[in-house]
N, C-alpha and C. Protein backbone atom coordinates (compact mmCIF):
# COMPACT_ATOMS: atom_id res chain seq x y z
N UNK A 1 0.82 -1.17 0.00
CA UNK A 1 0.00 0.00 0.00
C UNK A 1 0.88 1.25 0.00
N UNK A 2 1.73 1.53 0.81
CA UNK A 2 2.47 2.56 0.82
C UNK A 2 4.11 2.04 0.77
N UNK A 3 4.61 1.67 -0.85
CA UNK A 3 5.65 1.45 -0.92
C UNK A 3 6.12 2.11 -1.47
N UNK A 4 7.49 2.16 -1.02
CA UNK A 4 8.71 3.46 -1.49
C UNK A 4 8.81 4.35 -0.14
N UNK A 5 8.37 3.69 0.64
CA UNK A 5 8.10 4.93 2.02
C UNK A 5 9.12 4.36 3.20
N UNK A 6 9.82 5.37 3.34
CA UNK A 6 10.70 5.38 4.44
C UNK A 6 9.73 4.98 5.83
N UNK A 7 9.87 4.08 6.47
CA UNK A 7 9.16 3.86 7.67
C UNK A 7 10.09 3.76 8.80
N UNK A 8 11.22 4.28 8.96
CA UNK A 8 12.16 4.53 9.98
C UNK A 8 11.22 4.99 11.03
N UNK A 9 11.12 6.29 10.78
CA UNK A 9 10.76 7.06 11.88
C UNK A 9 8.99 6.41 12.47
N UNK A 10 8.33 5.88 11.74
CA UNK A 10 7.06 4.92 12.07
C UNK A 10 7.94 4.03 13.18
N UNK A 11 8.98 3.25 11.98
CA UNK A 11 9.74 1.91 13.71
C UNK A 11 10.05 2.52 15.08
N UNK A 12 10.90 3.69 14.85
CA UNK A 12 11.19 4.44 15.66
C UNK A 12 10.05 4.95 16.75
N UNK A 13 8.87 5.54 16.43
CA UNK A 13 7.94 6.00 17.07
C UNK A 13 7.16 5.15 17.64
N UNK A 14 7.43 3.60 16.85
CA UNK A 14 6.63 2.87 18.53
C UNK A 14 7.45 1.78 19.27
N UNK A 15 8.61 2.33 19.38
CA UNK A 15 9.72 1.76 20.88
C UNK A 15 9.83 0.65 20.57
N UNK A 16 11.03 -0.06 19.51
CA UNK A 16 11.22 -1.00 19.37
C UNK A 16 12.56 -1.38 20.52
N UNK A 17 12.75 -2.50 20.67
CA UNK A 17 13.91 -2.63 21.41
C UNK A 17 14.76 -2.83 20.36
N UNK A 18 16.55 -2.49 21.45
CA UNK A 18 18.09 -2.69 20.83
C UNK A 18 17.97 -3.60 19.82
N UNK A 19 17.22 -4.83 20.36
CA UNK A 19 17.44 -6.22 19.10
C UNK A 19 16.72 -5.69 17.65
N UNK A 20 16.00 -5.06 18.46
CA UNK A 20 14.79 -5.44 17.08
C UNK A 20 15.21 -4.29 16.14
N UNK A 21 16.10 -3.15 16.46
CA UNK A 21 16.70 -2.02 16.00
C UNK A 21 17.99 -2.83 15.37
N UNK A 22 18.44 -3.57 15.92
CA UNK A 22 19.70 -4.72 15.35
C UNK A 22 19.47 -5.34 13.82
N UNK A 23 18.31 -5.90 14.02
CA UNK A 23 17.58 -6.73 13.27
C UNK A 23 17.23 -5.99 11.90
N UNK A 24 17.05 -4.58 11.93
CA UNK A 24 16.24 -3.83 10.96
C UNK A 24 17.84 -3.58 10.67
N UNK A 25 19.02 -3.14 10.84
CA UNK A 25 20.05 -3.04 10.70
C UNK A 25 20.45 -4.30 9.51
N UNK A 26 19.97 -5.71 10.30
CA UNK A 26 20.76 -6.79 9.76
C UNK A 26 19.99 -7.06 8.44
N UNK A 27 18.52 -6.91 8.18
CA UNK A 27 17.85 -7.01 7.15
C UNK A 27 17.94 -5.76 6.50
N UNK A 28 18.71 -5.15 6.30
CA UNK A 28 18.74 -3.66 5.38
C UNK A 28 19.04 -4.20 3.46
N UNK A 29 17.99 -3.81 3.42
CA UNK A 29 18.62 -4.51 1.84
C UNK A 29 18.90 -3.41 0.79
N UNK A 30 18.56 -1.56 0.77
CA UNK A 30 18.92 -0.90 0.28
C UNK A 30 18.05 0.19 -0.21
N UNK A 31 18.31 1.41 -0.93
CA UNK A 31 17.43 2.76 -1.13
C UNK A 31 16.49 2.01 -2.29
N UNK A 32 15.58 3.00 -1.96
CA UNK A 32 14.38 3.24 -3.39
C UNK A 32 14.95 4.02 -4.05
N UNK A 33 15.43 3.84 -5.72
CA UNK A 33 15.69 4.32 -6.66
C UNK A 33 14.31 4.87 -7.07
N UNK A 34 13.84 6.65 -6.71
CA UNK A 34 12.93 6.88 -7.31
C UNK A 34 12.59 7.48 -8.55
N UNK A 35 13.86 7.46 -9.05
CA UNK A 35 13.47 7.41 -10.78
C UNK A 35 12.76 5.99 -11.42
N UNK A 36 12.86 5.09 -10.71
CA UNK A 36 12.05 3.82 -11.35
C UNK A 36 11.03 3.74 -11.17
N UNK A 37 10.44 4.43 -10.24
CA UNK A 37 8.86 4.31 -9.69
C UNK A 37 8.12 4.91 -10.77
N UNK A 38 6.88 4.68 -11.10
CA UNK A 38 6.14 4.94 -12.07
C UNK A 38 4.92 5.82 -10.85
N UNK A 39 5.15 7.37 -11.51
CA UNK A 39 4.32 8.30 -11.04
C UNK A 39 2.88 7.92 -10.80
N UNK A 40 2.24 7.77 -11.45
CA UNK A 40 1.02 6.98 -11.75
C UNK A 40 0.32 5.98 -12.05
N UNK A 41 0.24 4.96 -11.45
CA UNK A 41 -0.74 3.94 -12.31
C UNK A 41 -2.31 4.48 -12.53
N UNK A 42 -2.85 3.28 -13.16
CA UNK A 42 -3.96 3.28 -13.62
C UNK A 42 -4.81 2.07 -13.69
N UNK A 43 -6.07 2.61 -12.66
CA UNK A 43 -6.51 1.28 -12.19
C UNK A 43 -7.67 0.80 -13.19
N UNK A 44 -7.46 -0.28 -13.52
CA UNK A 44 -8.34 -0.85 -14.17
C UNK A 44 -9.28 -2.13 -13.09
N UNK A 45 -10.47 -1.81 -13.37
CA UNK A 45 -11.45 -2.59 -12.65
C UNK A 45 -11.50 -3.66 -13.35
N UNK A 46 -11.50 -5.21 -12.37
CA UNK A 46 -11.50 -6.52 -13.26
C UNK A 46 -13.09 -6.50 -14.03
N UNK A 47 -13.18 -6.95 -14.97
CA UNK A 47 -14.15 -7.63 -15.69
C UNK A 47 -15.20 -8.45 -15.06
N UNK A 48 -16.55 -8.04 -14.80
CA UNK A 48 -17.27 -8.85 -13.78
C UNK A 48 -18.09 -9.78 -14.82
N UNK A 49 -18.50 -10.71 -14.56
CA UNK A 49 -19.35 -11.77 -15.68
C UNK A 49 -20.32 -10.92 -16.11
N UNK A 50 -21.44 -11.28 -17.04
CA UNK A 50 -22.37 -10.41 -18.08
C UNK A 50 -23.63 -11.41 -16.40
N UNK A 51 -24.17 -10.61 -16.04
CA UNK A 51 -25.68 -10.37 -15.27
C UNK A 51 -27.07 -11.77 -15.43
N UNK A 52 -27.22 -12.84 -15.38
CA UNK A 52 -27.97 -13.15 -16.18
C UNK A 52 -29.44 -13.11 -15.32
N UNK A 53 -30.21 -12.61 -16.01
CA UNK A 53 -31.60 -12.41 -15.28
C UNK A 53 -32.37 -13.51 -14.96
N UNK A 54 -32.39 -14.51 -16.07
CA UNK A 54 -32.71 -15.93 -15.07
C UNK A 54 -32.42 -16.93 -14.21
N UNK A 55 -32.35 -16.20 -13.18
CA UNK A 55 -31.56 -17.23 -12.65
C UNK A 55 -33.08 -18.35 -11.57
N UNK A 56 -34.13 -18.15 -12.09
CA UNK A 56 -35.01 -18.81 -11.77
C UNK A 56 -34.56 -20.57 -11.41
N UNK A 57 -34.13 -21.37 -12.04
CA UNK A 57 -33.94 -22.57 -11.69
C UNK A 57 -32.49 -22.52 -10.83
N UNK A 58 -31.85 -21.87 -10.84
CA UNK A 58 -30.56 -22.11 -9.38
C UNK A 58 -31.37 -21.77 -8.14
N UNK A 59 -32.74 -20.68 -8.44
CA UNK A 59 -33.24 -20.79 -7.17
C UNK A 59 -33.73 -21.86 -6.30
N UNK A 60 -34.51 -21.88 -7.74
CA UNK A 60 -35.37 -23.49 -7.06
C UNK A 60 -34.45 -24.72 -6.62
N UNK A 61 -33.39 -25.19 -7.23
CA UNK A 61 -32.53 -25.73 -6.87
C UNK A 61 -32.37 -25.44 -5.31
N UNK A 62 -32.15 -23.99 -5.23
CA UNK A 62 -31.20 -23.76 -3.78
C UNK A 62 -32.19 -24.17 -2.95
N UNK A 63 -33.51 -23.74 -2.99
CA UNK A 63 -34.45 -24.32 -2.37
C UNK A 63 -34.83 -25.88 -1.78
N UNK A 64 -34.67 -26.33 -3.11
CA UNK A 64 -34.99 -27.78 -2.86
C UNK A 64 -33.99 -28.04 -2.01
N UNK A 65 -33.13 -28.07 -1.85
CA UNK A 65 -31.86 -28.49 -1.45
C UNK A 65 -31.85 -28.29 -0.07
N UNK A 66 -32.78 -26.84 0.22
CA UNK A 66 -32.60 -26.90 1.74
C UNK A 66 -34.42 -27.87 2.18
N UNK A 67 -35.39 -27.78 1.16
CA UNK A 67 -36.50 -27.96 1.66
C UNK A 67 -36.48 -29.61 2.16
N UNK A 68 -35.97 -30.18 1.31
CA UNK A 68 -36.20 -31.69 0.98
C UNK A 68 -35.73 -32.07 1.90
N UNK A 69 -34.21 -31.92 2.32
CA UNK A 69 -33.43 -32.99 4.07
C UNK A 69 -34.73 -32.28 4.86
N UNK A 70 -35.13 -30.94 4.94
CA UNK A 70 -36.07 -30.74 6.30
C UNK A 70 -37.26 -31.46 6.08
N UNK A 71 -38.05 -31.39 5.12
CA UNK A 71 -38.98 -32.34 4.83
C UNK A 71 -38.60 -33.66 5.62
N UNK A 72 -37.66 -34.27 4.78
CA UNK A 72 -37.37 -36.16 5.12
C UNK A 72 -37.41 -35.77 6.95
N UNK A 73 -36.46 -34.93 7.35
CA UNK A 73 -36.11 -35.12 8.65
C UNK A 73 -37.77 -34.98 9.85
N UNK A 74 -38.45 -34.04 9.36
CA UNK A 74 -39.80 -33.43 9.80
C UNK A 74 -40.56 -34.97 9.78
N UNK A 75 -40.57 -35.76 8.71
CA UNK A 75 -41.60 -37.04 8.36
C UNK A 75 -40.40 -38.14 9.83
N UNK A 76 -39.10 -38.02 9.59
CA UNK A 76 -38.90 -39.12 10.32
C UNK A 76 -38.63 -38.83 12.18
N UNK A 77 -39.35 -37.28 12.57
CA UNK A 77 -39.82 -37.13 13.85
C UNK A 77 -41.35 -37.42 13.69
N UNK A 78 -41.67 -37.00 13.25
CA UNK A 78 -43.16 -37.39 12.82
C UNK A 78 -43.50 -38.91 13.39
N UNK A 79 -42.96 -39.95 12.40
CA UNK A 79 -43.15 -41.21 12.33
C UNK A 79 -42.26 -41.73 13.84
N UNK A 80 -41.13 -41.30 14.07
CA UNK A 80 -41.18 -41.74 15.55
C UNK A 80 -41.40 -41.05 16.71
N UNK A 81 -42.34 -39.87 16.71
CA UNK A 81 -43.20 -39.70 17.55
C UNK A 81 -44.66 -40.19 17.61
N UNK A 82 -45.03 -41.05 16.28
CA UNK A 82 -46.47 -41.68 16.59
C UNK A 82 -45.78 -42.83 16.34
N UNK A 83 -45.02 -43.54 16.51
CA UNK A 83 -44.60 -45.10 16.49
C UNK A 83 -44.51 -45.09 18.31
N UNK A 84 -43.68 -44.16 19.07
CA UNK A 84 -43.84 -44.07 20.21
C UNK A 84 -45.17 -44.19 20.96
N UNK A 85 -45.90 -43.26 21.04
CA UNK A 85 -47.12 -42.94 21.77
C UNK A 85 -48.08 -44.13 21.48
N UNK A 86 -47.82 -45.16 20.29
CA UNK A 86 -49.14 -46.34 20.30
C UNK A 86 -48.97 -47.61 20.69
């Protein structure tokens, strides 16, 4: 998100210890050449699929799918709550 940015003074401002000041020392890998940075990009939004308005049978699908196990399950309290009681 914010690369090319000196964050010294960010490490600095929330109290790292000696080591961990060591450490940023030992991982130093070198400057931002900011002649290479490209001033501007340009965002292009991905490509979303084309909309399709029927989507009438994935409904019903989704439906069935939840109606039917509750159905079966509803019939097999059903059936052993009157297999019980007789």
């Amino acid at each position: 998100m914010f690369a090319g940015k000196d964050a010294t003074d960010d490490f600095n401002d929330v109290g790292h210890s000696s080591s961990a000041s060591a450490m940023m020392d030992e991982y130093y890998i070198g400057d931002i050449d900011v002649s290479t940075i490209p001033s501007k990009v340009d965002y292009t939004a991905p490509k979303q699929p084309q909309y399709n308005q029927d989507k009438t049978p994935e409904f019903i699908i989704k439906i069935l799918q939840f109606l039917v196990p509750l159905l079966i399950l509803g019939v097999a309290v059903g059936i052993r709550f009157y297999t019980k009681s007789t």
